[in-house]
N, C-alpha and C. Protein backbone atom coordinates (compact mmCIF):
# COMPACT_ATOMS: atom_id res chain seq x y z
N UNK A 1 87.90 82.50 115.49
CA UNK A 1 87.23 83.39 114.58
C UNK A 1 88.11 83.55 113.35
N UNK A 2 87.45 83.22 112.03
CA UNK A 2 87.75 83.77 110.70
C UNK A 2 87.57 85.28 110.52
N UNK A 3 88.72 85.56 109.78
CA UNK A 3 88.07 87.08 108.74
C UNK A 3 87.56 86.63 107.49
N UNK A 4 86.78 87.43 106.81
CA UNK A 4 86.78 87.19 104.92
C UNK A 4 86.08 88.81 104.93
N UNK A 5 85.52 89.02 103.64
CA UNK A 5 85.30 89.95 103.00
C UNK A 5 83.55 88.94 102.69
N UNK A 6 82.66 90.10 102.55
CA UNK A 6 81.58 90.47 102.49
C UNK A 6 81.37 90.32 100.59
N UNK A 7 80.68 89.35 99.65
CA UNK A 7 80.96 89.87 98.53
C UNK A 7 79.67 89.64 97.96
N UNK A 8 78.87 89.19 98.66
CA UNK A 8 76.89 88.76 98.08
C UNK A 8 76.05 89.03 99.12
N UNK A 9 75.22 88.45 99.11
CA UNK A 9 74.09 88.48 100.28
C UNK A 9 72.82 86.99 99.16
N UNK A 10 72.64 86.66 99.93
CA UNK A 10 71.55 84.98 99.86
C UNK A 10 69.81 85.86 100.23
N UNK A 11 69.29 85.64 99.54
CA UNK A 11 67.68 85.27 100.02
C UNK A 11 67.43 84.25 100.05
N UNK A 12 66.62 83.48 101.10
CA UNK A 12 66.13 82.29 100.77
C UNK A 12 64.40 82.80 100.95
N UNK A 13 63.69 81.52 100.50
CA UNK A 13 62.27 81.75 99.99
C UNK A 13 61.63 80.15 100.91
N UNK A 14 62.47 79.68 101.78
CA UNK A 14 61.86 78.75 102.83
C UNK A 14 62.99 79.20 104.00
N UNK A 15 62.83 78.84 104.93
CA UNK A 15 63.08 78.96 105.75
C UNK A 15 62.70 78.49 107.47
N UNK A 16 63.56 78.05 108.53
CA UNK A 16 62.95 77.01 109.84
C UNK A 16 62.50 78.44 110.12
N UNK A 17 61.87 78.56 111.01
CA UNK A 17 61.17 79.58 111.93
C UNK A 17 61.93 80.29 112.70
N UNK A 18 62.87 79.43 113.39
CA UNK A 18 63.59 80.60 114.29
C UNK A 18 64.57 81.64 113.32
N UNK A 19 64.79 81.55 112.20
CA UNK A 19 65.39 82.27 111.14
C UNK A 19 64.64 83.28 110.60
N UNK A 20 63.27 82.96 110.30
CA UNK A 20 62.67 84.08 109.61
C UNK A 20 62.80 85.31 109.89
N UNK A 21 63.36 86.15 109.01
CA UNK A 21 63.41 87.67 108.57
C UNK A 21 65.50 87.67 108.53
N UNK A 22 66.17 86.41 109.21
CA UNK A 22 67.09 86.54 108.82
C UNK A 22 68.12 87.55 107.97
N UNK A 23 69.20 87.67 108.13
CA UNK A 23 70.10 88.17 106.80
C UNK A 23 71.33 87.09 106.53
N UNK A 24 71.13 87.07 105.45
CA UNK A 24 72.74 85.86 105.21
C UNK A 24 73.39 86.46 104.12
N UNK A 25 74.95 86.39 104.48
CA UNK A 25 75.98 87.04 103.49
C UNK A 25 76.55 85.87 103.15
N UNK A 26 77.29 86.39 101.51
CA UNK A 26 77.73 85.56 101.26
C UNK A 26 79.60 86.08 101.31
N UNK A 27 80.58 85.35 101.75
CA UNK A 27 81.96 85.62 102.51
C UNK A 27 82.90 84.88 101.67
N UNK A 28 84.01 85.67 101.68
CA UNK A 28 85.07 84.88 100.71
C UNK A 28 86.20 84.87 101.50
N UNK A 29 86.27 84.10 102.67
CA UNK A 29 87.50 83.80 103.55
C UNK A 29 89.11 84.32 103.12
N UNK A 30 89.48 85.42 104.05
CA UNK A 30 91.07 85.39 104.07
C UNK A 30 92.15 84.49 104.01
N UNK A 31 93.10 84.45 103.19
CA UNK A 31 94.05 83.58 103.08
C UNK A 31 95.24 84.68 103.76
N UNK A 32 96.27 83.51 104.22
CA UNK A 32 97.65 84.38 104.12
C UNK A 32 97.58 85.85 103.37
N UNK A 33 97.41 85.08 101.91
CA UNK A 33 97.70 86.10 100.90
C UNK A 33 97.19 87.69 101.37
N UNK A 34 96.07 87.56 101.81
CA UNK A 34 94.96 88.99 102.14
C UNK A 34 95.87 89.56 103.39
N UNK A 35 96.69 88.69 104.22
CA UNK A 35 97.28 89.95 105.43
C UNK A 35 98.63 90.39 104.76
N UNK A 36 99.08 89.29 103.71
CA UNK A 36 100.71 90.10 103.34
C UNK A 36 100.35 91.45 102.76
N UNK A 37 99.71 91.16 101.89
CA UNK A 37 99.35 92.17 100.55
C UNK A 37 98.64 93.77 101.17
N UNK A 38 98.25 93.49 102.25
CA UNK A 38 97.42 94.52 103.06
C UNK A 38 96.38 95.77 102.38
N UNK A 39 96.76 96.83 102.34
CA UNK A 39 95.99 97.46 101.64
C UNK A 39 96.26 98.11 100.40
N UNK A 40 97.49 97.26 100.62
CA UNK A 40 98.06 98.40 99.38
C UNK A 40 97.76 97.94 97.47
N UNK A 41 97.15 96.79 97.13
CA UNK A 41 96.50 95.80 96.34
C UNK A 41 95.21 95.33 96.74
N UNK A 42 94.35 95.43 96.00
CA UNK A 42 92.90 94.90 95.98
C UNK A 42 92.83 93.79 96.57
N UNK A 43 92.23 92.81 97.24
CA UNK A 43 91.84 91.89 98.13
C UNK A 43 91.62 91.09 96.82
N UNK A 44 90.30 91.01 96.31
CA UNK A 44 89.93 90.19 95.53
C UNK A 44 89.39 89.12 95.85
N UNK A 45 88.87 88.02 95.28
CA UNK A 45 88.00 86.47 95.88
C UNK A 45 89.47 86.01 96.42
N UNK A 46 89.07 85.01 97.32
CA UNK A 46 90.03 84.01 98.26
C UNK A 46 89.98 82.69 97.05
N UNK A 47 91.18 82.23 96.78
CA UNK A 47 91.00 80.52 96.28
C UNK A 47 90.33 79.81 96.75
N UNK A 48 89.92 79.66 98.10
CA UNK A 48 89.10 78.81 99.23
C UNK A 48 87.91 79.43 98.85
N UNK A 49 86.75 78.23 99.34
CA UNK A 49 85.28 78.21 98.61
C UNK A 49 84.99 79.37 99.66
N UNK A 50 84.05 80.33 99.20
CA UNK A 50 83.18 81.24 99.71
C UNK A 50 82.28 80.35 100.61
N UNK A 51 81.65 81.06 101.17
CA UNK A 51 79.99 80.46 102.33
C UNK A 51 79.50 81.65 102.48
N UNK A 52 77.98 80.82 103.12
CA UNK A 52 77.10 81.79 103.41
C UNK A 52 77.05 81.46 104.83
N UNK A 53 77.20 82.93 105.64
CA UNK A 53 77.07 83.35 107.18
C UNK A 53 75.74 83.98 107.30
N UNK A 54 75.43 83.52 108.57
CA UNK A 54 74.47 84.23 108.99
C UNK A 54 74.45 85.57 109.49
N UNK A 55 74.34 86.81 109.51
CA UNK A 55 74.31 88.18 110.02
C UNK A 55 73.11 88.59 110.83
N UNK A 56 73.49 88.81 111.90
CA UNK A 56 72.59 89.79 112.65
C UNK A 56 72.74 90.76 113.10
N UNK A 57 74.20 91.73 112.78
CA UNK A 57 74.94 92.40 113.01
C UNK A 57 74.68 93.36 112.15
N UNK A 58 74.42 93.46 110.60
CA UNK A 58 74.18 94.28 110.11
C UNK A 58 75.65 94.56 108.80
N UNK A 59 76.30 93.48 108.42
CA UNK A 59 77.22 93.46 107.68
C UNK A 59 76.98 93.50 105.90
N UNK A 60 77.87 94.01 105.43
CA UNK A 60 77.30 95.00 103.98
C UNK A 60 78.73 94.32 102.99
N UNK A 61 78.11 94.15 101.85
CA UNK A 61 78.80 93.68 100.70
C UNK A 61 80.05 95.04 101.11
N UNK A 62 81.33 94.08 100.91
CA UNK A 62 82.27 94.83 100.82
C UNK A 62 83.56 95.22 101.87
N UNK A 63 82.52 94.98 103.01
CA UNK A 63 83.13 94.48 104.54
C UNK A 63 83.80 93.95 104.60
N UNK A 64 84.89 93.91 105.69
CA UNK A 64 85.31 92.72 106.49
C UNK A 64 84.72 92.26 107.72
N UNK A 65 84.38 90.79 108.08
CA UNK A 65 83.70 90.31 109.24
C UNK A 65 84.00 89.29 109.50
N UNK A 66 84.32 89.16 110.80
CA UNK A 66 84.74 87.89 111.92
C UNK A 66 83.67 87.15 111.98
N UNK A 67 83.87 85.89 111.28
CA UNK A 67 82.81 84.54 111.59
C UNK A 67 83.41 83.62 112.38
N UNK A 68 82.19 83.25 112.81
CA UNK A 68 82.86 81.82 113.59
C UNK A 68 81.81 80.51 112.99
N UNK A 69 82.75 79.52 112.14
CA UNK A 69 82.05 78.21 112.38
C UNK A 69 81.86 77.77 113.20
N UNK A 70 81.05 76.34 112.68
CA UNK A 70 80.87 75.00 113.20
C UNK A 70 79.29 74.96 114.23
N UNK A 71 79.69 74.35 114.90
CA UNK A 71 79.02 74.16 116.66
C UNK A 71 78.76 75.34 117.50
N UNK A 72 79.58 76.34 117.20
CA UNK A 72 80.03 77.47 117.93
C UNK A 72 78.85 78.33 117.62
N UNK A 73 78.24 78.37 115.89
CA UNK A 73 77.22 79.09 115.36
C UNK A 73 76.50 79.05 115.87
N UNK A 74 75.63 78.12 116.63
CA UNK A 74 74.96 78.18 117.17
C UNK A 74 74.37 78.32 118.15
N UNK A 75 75.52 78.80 118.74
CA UNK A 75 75.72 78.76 120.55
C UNK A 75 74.46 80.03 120.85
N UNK A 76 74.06 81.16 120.35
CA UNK A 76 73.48 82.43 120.15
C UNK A 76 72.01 82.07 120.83
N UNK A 77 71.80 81.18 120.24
CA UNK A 77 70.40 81.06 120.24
C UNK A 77 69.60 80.15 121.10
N UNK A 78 68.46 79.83 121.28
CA UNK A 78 68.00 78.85 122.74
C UNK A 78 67.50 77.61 122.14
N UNK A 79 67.03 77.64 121.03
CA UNK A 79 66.81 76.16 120.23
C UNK A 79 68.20 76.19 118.51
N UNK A 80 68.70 75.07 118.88
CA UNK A 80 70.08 75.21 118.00
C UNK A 80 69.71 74.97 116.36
N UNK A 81 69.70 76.37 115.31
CA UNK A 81 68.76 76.56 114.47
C UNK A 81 70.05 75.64 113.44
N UNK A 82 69.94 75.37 112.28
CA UNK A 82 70.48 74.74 111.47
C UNK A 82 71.11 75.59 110.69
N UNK A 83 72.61 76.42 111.36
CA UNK A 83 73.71 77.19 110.87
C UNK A 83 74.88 76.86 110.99
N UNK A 84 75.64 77.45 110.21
CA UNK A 84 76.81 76.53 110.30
C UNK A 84 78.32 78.07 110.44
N UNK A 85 77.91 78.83 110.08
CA UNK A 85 78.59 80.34 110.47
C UNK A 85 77.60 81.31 110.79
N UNK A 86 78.04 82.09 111.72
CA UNK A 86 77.49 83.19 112.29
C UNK A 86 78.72 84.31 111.96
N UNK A 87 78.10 85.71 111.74
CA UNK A 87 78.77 87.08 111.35
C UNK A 87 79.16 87.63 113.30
N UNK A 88 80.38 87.40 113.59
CA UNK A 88 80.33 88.01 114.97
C UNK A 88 81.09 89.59 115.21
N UNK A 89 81.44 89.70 114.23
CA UNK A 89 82.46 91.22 114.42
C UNK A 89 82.26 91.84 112.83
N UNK A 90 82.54 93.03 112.85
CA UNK A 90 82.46 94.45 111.96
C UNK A 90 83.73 95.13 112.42
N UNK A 91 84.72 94.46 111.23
CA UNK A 91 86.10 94.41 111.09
C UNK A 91 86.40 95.64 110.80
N UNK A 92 86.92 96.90 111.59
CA UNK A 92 87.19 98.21 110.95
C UNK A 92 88.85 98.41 110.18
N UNK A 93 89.75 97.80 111.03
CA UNK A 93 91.54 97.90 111.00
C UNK A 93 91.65 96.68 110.78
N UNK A 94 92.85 96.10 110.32
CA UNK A 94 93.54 95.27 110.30
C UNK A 94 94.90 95.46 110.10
N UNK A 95 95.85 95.37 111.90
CA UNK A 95 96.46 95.62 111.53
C UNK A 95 97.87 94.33 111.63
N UNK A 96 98.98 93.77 110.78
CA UNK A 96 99.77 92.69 110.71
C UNK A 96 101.02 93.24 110.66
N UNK A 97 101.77 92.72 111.31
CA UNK A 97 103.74 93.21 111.50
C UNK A 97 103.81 91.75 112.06
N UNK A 98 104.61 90.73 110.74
CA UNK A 98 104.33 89.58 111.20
C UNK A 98 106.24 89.52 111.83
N UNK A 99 106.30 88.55 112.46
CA UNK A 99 108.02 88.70 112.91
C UNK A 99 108.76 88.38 111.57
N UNK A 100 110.39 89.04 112.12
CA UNK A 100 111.17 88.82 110.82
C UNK A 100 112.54 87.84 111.70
């Protein structure tokens, strides 16, 4: 599981069937940088490309949320819909004390 931050949300206007009524966010993946800096400095976009996750969880611009790529996205469901991240956690703490 990835963290990122919550910073859009996607409509789409087609869609396969087992998706319809969907929610998809759009996520700007944690780097290093986001656990040194912690809370004490703004997060801001990640250098690494953003994506769009799928949510069924109920995740809100601004969040933090545990995705999981790949193969794994799709594990949820009984016919394997054409996703590539799923939203699996509603990140409240984060907390890092990395060794010295």
């Amino acid at each position: 599981m990835k963290l990122g931050a919550v910073i859009g949300r996607v409509t789409l206007s087609k869609v396969v069937p087992e998706l319809i009524g969907a929610r998809w966010l759009i996520v700007s993946p944690f780097t290093r940088e986001h656990y040194q800096n912690g809370t004490e400095t703004p997060l801001g976009l990640s250098k690494d490309p953003s994506l769009v996750v799928y949510d069924a969880i109920g995740g809100g611009v601004g969040q933090t949320i545990g995705y999981i790529e790949g193969r794994e996205a799709a594990q949820p469901f009984e016919q394997s819909p054409p996703i590539d991240a799923i939203n699996a956690a509603l990140i409240d703490e984060i907390f890092y004390n990395p060794m010295k």
